[in-house]
Protein backbone atom coordinates (compact mmCIF):
# COMPACT_ATOMS: atom_id res chain seq x y z
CA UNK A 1 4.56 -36.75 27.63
CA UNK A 2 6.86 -36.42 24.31
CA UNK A 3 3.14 -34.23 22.77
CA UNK A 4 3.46 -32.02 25.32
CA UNK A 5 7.06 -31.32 25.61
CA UNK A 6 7.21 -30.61 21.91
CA UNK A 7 4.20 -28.43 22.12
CA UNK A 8 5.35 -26.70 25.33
CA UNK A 9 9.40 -26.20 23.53
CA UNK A 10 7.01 -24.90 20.52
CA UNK A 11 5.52 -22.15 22.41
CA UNK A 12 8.47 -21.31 23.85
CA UNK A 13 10.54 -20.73 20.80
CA UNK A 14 7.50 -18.35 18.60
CA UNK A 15 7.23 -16.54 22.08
CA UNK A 16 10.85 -16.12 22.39
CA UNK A 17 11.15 -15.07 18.17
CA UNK A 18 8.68 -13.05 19.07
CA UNK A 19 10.31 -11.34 21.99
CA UNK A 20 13.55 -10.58 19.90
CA UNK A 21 11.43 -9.23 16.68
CA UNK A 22 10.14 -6.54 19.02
CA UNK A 23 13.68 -6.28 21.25
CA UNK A 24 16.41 -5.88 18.42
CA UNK A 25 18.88 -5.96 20.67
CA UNK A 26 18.41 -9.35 22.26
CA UNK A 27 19.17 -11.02 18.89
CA UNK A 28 23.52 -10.16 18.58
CA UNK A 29 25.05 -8.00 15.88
CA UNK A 30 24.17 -10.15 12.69
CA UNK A 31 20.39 -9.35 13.47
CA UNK A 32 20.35 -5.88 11.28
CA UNK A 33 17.36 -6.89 9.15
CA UNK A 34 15.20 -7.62 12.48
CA UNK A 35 16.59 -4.40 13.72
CA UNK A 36 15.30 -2.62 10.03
CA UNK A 37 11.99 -4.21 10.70
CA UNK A 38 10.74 -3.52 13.70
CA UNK A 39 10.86 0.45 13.02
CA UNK A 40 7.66 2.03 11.73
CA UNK A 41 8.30 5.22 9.88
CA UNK A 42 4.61 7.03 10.66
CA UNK A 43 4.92 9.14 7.31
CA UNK A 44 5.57 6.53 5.14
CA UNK A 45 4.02 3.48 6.70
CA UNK A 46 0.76 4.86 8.90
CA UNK A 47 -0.03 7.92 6.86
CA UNK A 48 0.78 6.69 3.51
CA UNK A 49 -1.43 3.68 3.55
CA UNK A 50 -4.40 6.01 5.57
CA UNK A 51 -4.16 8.13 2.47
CA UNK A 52 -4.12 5.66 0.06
CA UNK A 53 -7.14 3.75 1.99
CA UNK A 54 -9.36 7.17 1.68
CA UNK A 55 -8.04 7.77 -1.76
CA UNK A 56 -9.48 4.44 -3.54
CA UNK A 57 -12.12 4.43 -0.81
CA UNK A 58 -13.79 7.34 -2.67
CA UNK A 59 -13.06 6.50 -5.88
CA UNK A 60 -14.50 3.42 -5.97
CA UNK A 61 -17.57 5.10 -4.00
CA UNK A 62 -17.21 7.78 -6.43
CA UNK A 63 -17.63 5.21 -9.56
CA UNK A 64 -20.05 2.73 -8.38
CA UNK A 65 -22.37 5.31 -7.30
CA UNK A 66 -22.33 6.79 -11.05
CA UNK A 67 -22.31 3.62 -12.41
CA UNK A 68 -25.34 2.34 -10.73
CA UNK A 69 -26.94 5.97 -10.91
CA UNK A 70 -26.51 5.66 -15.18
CA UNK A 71 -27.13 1.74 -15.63
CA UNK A 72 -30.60 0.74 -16.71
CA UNK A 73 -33.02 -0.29 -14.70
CA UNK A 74 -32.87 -4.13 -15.51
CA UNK A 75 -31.34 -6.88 -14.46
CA UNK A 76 -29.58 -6.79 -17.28
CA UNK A 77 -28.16 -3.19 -16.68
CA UNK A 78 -27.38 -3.89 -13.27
CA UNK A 79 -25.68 -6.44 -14.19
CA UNK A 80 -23.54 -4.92 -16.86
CA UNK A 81 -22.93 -2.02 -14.43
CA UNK A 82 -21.63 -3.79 -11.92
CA UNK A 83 -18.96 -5.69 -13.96
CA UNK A 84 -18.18 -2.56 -15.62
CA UNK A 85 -17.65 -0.76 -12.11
CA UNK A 86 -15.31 -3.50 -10.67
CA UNK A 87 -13.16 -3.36 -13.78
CA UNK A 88 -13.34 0.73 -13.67
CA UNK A 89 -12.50 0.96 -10.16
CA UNK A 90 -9.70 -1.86 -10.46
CA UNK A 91 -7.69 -0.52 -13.30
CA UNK A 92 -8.39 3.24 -11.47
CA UNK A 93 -6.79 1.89 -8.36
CA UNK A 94 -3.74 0.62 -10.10
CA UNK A 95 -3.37 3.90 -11.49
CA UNK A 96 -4.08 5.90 -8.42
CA UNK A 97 -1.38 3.71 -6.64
CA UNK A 98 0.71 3.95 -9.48
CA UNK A 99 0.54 8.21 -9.07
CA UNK A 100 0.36 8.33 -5.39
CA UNK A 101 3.66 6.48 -5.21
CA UNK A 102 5.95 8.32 -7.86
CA UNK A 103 4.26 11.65 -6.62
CA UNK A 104 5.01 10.82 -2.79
CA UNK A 105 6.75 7.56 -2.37
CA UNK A 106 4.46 6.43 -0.14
């Protein structure tokens, strides 16, 4: 049927996009920016988000657990702590991020 045709000539093409966004050189000599993409730099891709993934990790471990560890034992406290810790930890991150990339370009 026309459905299945379309579907099938669908399938076809994302495989086949696929297939040339992981084999640069299928796609011709105009293709530089799906050449650029397909390479991974470890350093700066792998190992600079890993770092940046343990780095907030334990800062916002490191500032929820005082947070908590200081608020007062309410619900009201709680409460107040727990706002307080996602604004704390978000602004820190933005920060963090802000150092770890002008100090390593990651």
């Amino acid at each position: 049927s026309d459905a299945e045709q379309i579907l099938w000539r669908m399938r076809a093409s994302r495989r086949e996009a696929a297939y040339v966004a992981l084999d640069p050189a299928r796609c011709g000599a105009d293709c530089d920016a799906a050449r650029a993409a397909t390479w991974v730099d470890f350093r700066d891709d792998i190992a600079g988000s890993f770092l940046k993934a343990v780095v907030f990790g334990v800062l916002v471990g490191l500032i929820a657990t005082y947070r908590g560890y200081t608020s007062a034992p309410t619900s009201a406290g709680v409460s107040a702590a727990t706002t307080s810790t996602v604004v704390v930890a978000s602004v820190s991150i933005l920060i963090f991020d802000y150092f770890i990339t002008a100090l390593w370009g990651v």
